[in-house]
N, C-alpha and C. Protein backbone atom coordinates (compact mmCIF):
# COMPACT_ATOMS: atom_id res chain seq x y z
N UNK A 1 26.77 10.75 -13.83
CA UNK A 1 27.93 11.37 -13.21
C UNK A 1 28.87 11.96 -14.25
N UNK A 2 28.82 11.49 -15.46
CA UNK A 2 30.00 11.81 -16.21
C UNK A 2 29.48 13.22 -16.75
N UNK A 3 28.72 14.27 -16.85
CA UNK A 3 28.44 15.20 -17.06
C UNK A 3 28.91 16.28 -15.43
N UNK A 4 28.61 15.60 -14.91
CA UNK A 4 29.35 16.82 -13.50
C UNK A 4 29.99 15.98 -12.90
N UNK A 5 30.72 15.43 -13.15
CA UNK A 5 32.33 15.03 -12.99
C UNK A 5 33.26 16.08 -12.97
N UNK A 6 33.08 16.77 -13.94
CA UNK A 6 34.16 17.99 -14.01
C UNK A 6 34.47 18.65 -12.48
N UNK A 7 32.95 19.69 -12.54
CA UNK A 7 32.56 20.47 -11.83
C UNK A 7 32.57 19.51 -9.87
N UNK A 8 31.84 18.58 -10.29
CA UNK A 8 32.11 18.03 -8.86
C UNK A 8 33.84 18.04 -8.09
N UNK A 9 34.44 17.43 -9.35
CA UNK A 9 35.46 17.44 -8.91
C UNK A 9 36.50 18.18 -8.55
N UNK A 10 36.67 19.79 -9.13
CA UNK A 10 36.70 20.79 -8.72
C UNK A 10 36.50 20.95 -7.42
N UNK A 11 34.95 21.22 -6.92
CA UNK A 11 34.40 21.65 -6.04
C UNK A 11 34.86 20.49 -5.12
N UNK A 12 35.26 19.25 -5.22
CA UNK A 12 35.98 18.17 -3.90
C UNK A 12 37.66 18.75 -3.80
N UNK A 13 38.41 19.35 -4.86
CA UNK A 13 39.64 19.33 -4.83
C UNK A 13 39.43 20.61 -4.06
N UNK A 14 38.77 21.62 -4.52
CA UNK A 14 38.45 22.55 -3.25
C UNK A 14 38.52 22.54 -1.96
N UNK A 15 37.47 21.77 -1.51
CA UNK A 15 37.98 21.38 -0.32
C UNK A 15 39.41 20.65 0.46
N UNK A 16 39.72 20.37 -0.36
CA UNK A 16 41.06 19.05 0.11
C UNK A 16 42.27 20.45 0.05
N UNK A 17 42.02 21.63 -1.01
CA UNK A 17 42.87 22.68 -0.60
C UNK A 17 43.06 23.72 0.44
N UNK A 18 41.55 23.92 0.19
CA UNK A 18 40.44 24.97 1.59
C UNK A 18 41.15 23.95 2.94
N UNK A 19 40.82 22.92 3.55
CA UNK A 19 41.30 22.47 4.27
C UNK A 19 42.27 22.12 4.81
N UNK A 20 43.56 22.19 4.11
CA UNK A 20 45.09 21.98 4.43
C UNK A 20 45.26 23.41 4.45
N UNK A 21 44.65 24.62 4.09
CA UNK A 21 45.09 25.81 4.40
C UNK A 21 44.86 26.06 5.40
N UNK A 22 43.42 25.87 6.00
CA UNK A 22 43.07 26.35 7.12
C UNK A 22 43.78 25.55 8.02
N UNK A 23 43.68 23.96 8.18
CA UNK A 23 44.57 23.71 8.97
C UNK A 23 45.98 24.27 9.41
N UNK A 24 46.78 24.57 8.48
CA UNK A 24 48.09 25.56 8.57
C UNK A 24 48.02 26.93 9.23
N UNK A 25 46.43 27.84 8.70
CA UNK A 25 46.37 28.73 9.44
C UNK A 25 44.49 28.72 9.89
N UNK A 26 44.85 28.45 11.44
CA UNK A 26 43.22 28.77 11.34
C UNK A 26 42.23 29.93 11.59
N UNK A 27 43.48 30.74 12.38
CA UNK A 27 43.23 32.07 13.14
C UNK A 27 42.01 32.62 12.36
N UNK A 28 41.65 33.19 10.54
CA UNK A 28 41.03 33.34 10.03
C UNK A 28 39.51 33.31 9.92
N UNK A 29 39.57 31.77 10.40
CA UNK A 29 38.52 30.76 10.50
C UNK A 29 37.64 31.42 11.96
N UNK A 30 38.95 31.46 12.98
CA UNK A 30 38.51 31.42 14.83
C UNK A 30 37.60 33.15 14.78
N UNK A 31 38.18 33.71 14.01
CA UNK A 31 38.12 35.05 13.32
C UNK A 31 36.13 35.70 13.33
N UNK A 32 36.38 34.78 12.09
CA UNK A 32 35.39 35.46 11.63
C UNK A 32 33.83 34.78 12.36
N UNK A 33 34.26 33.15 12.94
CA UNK A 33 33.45 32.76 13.63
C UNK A 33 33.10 33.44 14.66
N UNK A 34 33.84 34.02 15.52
CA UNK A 34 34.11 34.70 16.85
C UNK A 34 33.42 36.42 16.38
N UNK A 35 33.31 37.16 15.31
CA UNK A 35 32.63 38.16 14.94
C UNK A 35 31.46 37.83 14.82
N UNK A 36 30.88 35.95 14.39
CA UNK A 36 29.61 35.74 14.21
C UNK A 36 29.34 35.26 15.36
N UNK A 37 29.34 35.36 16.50
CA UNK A 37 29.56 35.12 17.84
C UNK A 37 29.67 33.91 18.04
N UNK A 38 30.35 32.83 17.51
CA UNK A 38 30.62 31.86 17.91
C UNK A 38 31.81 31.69 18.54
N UNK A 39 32.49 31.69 20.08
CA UNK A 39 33.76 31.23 20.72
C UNK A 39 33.99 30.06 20.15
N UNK A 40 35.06 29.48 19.11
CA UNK A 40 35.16 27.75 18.83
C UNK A 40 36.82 28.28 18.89
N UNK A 41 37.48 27.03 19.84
CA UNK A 41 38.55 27.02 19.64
C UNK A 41 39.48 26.44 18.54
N UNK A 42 40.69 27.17 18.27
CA UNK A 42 41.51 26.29 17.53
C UNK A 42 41.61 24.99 16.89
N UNK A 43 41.67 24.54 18.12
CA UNK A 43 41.50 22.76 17.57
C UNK A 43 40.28 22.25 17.42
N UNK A 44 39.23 22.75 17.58
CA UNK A 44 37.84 22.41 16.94
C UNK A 44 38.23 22.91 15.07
N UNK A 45 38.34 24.21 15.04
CA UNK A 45 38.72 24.49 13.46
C UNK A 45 39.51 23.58 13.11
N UNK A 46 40.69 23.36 13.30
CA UNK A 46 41.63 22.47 12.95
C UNK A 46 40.81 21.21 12.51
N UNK A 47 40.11 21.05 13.28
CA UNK A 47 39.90 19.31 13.56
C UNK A 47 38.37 19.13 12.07
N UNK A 48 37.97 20.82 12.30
CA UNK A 48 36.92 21.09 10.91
C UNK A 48 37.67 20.74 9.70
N UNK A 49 38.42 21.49 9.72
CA UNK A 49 39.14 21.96 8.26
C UNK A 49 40.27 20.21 7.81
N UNK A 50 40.37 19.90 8.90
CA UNK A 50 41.22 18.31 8.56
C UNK A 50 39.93 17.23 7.99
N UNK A 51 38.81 17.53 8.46
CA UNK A 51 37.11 16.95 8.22
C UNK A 51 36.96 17.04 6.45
N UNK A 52 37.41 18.93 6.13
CA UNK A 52 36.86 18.84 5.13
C UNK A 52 37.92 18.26 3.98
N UNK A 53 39.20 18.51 4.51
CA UNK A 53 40.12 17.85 3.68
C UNK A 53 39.90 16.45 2.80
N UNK A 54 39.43 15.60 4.17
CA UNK A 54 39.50 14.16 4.12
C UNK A 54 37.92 13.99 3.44
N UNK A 55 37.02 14.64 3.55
CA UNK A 55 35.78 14.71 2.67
C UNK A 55 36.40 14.98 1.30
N UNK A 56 36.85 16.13 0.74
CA UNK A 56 37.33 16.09 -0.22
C UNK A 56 37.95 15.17 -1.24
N UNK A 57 39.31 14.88 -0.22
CA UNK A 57 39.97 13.37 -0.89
C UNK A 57 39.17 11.92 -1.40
N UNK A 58 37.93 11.94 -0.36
CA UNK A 58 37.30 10.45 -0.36
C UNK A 58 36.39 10.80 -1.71
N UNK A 59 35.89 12.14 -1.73
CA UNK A 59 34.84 12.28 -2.60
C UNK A 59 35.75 12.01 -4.48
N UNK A 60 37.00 12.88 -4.46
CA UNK A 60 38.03 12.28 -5.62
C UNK A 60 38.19 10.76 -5.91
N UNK A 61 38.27 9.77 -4.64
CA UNK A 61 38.38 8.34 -4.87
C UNK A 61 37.42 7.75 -4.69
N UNK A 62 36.35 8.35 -4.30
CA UNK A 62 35.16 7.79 -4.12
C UNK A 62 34.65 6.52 -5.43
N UNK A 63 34.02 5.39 -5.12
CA UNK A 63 33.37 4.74 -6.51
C UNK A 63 31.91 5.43 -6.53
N UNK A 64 31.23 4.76 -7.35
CA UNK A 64 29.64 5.01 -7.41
C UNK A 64 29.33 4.12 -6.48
N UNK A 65 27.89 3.86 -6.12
CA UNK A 65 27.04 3.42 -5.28
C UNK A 65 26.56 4.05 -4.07
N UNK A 66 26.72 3.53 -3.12
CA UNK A 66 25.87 4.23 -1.73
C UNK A 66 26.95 5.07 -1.53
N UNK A 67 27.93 4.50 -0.93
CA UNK A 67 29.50 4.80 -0.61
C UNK A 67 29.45 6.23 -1.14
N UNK A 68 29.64 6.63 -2.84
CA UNK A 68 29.93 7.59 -3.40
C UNK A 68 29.04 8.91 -3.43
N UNK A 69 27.75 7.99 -3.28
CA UNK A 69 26.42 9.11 -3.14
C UNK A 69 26.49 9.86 -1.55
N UNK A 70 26.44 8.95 -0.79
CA UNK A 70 27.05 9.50 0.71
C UNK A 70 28.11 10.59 0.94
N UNK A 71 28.91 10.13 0.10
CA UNK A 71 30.41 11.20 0.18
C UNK A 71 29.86 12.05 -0.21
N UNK A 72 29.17 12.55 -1.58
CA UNK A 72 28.81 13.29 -2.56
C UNK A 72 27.43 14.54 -1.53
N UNK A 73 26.80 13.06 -0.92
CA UNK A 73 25.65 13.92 -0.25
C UNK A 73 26.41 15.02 0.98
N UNK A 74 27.70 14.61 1.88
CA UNK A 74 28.09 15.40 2.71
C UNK A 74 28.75 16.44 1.73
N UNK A 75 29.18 16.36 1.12
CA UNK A 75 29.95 17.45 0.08
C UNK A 75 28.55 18.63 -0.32
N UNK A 76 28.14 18.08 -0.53
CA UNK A 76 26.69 19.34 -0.73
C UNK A 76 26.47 20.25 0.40
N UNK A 77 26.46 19.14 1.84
CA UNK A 77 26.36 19.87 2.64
C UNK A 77 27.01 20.73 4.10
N UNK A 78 28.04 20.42 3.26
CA UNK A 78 29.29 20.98 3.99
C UNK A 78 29.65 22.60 3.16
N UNK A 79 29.35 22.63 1.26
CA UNK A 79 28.92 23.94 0.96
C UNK A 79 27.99 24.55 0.91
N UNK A 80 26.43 23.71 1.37
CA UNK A 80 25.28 24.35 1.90
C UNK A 80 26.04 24.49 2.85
N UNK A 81 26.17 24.25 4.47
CA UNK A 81 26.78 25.12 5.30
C UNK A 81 27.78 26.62 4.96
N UNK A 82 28.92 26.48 3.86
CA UNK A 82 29.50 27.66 3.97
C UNK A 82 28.69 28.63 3.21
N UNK A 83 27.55 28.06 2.72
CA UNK A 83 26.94 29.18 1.79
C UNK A 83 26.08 29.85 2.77
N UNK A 84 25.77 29.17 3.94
CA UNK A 84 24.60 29.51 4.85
C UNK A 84 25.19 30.26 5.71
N UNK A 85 26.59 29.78 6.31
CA UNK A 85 27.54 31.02 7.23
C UNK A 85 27.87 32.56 6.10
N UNK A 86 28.24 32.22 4.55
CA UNK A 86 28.46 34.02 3.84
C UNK A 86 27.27 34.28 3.95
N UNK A 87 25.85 33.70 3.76
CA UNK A 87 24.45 34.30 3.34
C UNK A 87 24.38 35.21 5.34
N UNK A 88 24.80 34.68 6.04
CA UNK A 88 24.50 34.94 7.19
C UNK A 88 25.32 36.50 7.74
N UNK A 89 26.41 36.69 7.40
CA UNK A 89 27.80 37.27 7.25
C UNK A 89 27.28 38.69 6.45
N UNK A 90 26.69 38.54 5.54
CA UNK A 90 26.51 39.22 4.72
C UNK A 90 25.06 39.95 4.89
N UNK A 91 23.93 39.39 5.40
CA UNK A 91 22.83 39.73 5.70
C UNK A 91 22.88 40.53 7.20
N UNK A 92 23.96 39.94 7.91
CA UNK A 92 23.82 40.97 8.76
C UNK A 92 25.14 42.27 9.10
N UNK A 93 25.72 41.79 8.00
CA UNK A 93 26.40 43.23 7.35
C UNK A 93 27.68 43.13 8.42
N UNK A 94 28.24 41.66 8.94
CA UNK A 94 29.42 41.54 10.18
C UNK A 94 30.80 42.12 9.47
N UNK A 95 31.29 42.67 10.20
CA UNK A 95 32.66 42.94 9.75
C UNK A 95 33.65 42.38 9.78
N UNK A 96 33.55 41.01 8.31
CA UNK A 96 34.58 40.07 8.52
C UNK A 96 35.75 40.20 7.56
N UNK A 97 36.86 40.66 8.27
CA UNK A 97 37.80 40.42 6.70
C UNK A 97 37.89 39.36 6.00
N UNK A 98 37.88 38.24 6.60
CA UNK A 98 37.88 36.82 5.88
C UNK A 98 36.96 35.55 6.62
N UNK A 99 36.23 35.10 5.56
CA UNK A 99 36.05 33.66 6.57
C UNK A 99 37.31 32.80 6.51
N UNK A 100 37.65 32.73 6.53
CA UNK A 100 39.00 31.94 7.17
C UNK A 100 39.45 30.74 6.13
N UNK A 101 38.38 30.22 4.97
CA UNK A 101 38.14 29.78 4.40
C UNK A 101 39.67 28.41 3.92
N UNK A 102 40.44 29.39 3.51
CA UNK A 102 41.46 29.33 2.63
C UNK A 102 42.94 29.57 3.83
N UNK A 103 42.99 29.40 4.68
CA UNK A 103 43.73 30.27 6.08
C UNK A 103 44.30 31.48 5.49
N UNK A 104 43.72 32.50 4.80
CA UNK A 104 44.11 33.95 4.52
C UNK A 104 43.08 34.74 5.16
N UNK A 105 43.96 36.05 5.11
CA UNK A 105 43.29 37.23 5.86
C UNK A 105 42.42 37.77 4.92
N UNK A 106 42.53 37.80 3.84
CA UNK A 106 41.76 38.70 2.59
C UNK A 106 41.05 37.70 1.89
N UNK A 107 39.98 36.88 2.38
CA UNK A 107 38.96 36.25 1.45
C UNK A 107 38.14 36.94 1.96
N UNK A 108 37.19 37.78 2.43
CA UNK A 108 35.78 38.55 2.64
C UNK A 108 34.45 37.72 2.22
N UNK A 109 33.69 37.16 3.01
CA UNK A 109 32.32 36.84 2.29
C UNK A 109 31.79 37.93 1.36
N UNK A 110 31.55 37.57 0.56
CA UNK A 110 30.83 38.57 -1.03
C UNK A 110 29.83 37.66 -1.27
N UNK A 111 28.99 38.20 -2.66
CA UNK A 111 28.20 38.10 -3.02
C UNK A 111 28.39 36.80 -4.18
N UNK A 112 29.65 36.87 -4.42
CA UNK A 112 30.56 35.46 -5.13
C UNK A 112 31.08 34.60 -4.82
N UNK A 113 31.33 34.74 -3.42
CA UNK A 113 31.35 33.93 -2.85
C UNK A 113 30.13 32.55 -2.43
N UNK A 114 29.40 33.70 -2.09
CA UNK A 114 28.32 32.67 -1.62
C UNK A 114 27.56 32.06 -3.00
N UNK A 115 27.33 32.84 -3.99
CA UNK A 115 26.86 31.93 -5.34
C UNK A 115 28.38 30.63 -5.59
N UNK A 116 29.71 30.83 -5.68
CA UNK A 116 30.23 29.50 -5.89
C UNK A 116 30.06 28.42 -4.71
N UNK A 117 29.50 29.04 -3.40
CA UNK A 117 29.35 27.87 -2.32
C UNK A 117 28.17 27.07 -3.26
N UNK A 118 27.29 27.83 -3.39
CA UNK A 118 25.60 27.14 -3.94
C UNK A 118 26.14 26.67 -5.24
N UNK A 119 26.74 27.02 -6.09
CA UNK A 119 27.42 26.36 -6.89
C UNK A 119 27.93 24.93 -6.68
N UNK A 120 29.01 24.55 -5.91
CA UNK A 120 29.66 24.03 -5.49
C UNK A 120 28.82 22.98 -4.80
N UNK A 121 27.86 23.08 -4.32
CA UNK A 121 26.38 22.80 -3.64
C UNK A 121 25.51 21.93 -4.36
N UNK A 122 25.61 22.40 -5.23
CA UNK A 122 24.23 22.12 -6.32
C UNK A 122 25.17 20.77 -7.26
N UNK A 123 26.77 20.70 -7.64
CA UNK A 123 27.04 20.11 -8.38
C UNK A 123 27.38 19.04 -7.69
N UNK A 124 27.80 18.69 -6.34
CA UNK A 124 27.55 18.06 -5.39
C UNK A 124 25.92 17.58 -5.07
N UNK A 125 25.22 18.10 -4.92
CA UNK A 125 23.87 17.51 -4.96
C UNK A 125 23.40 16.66 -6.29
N UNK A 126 23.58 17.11 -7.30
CA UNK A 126 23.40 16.29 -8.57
C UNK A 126 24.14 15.40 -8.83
N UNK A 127 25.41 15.01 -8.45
CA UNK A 127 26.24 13.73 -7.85
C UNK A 127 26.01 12.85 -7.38
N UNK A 128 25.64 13.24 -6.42
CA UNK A 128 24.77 12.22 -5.35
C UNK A 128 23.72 11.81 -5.98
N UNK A 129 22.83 12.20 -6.54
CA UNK A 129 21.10 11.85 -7.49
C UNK A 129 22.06 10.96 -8.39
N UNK A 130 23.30 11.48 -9.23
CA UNK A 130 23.49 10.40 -10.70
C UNK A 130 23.62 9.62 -9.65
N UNK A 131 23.40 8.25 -11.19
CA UNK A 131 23.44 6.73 -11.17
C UNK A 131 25.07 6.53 -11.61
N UNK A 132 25.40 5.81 -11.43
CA UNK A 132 27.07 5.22 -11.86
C UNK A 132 28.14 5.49 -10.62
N UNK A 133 28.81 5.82 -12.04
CA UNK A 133 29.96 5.45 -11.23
C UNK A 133 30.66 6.91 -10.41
N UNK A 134 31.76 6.49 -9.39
CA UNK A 134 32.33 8.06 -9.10
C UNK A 134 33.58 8.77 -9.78
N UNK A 135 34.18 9.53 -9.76
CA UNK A 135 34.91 10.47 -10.19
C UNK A 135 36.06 9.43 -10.79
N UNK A 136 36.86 8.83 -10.14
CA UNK A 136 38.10 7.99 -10.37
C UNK A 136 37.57 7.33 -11.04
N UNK A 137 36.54 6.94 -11.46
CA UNK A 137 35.80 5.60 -12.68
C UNK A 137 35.67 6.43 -13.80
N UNK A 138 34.96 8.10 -13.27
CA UNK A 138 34.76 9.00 -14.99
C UNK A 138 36.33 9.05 -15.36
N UNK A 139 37.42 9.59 -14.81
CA UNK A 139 38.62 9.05 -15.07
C UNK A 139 39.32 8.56 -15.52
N UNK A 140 38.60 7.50 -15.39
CA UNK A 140 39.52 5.85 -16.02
C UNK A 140 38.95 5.74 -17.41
N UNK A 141 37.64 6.02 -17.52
CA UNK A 141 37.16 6.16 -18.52
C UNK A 141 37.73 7.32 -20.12
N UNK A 142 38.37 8.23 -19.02
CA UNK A 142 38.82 9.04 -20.24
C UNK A 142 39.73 9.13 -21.07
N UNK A 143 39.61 9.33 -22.22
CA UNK A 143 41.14 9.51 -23.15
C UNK A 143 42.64 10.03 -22.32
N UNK A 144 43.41 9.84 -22.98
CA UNK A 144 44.73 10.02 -22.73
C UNK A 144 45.08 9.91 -21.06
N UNK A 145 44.68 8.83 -20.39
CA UNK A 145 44.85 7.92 -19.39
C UNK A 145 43.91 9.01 -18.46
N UNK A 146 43.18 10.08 -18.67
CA UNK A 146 41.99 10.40 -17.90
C UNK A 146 43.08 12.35 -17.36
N UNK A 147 44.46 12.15 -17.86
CA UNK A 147 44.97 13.27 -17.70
C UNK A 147 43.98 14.64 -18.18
N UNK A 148 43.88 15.04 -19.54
CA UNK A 148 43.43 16.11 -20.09
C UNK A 148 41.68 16.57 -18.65
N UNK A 149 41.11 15.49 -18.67
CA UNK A 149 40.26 15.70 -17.18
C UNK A 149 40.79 16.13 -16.36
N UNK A 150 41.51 15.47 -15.60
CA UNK A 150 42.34 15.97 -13.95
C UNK A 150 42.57 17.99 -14.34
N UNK A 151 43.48 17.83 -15.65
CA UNK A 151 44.08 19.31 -15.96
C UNK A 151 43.33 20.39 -15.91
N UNK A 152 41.46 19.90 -16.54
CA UNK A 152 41.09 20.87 -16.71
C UNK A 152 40.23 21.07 -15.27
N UNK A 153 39.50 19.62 -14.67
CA UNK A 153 39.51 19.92 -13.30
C UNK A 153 40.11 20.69 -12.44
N UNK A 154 41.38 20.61 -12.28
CA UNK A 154 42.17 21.29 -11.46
C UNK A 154 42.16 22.55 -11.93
N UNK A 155 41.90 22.36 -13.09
CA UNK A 155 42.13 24.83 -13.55
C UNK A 155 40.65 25.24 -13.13
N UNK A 156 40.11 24.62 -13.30
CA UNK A 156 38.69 25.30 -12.98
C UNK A 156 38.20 25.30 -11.43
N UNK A 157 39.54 24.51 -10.34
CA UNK A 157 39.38 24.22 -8.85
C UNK A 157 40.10 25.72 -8.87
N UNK A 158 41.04 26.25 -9.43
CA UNK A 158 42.21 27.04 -9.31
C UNK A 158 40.93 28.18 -9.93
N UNK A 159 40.84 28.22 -10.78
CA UNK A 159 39.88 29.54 -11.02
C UNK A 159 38.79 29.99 -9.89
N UNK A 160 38.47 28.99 -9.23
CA UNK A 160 37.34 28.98 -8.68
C UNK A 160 37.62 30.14 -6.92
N UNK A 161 39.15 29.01 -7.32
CA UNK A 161 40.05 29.37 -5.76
C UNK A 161 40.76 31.15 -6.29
N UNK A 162 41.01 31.25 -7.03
CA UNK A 162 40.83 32.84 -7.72
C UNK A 162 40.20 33.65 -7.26
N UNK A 163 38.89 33.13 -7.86
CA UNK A 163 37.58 33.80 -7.34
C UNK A 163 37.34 34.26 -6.16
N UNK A 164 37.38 33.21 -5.35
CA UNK A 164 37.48 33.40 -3.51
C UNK A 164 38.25 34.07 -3.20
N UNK A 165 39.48 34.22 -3.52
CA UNK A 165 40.43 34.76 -3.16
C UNK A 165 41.15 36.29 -3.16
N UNK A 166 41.07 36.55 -5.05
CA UNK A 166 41.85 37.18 -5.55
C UNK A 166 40.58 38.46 -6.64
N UNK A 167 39.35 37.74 -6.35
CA UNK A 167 38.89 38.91 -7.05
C UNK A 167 37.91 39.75 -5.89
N UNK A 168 37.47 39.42 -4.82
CA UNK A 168 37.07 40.16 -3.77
C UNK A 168 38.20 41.97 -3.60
N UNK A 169 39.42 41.20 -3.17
CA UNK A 169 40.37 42.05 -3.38
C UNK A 169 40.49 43.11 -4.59
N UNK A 170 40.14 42.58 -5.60
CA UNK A 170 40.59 43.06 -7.35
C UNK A 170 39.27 44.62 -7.32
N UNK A 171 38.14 43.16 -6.81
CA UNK A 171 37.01 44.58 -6.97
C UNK A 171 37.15 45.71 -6.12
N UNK A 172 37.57 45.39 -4.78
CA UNK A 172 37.48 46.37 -3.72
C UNK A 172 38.70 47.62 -4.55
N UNK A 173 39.72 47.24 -4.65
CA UNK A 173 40.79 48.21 -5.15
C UNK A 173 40.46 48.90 -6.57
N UNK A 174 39.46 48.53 -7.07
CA UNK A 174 39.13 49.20 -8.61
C UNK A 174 38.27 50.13 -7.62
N UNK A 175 37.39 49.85 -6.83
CA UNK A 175 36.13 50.76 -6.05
C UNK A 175 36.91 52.03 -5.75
N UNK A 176 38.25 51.43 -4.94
CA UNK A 176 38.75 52.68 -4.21
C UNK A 176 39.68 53.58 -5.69
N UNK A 177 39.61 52.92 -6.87
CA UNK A 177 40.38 53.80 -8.04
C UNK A 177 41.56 52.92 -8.10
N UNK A 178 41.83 52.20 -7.64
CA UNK A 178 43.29 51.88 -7.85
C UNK A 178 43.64 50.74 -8.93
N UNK A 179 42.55 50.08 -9.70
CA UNK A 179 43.04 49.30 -10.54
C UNK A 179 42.09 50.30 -11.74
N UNK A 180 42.70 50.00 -13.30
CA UNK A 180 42.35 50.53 -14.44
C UNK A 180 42.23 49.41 -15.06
């Protein structure tokens, strides 16, 4: 675990952000489901996005053993699912401004998107396979009370959340000429 500790943990704080957004806004979410013809109401999203929150959080406090591998194993497949809704989005060319992801209007399934889901996927799947301990144990384990970890975890949750976010947008506006 202590080799994708980083990255796992990222990809759990992800969620615990992804999910308090959407909860706040889900319209996004009802959105782009409803273009992929799914009718799901409100409080089904809501009640998703509060799911993935609390996946998130458990997978951060999670220990090692069954417990942690379990958490670890739904975390894989909760971004195999979003990788399987952009791969889907995208293959059949739907006109979504956002999956709802983040509760913003401007995340677009892309082609970067769906590689950081499988990303996100894969470091979660190799989590679950390590032996030891979970995230709050690599933690405890680290120098300067396990801070300099959390910091760089969290920049690389924040880059990631960038990514989703802020470079879909970045590319589209260079396409149309407008960034140099």
């Amino acid at each position: 675990m202590d080799v994708i500790a980083g990255p796992y943990a990222a990809a759990a704080a992800l969620l615990v952000v992804a999910g308090a957004l959407e909860v706040h806004r889900p319209d996004a979410t009802v959105g782009a489901l409803l273009a992929m013809g799914a009718r799901v109401p409100v409080l089904v999203v809501r009640a998703g996005a509060v799911a993935a929150a609390l996946l998130g959080a458990s997978a951060l406090v999670a220990g090692g053993g069954a417990f942690g591998s379990s958490v670890a194993v739904l975390v894989a497949l909760a971004y195999a699912g979003f990788a399987v809704f952009v791969a889907l989005a995208l293959v059949r060319d739907t006109p979504i401004s956002s999956c709802g992801c983040f509760g913003r209007d401007d995340t677009p399934p892309s082609v970067t998107h769906l590689a950081l889901n499988l990303a996100a996927a894969t470091f979660a799947a190799v989590a679950a396979l390590s032996p030891g301990s979970g995230i709050s144990a690599v933690v405890a384990d680290q120098p300067g009370f396990g801070i300099p970890f959390v910091l760089v975890s969290a920049g690389c949750g924040f880059l990631a959340y960038l990514t989703f976010t802020q470079l879909p947008r970045t590319l589209a506006l260079a396409r149309r000429g407008r960034v140099r």
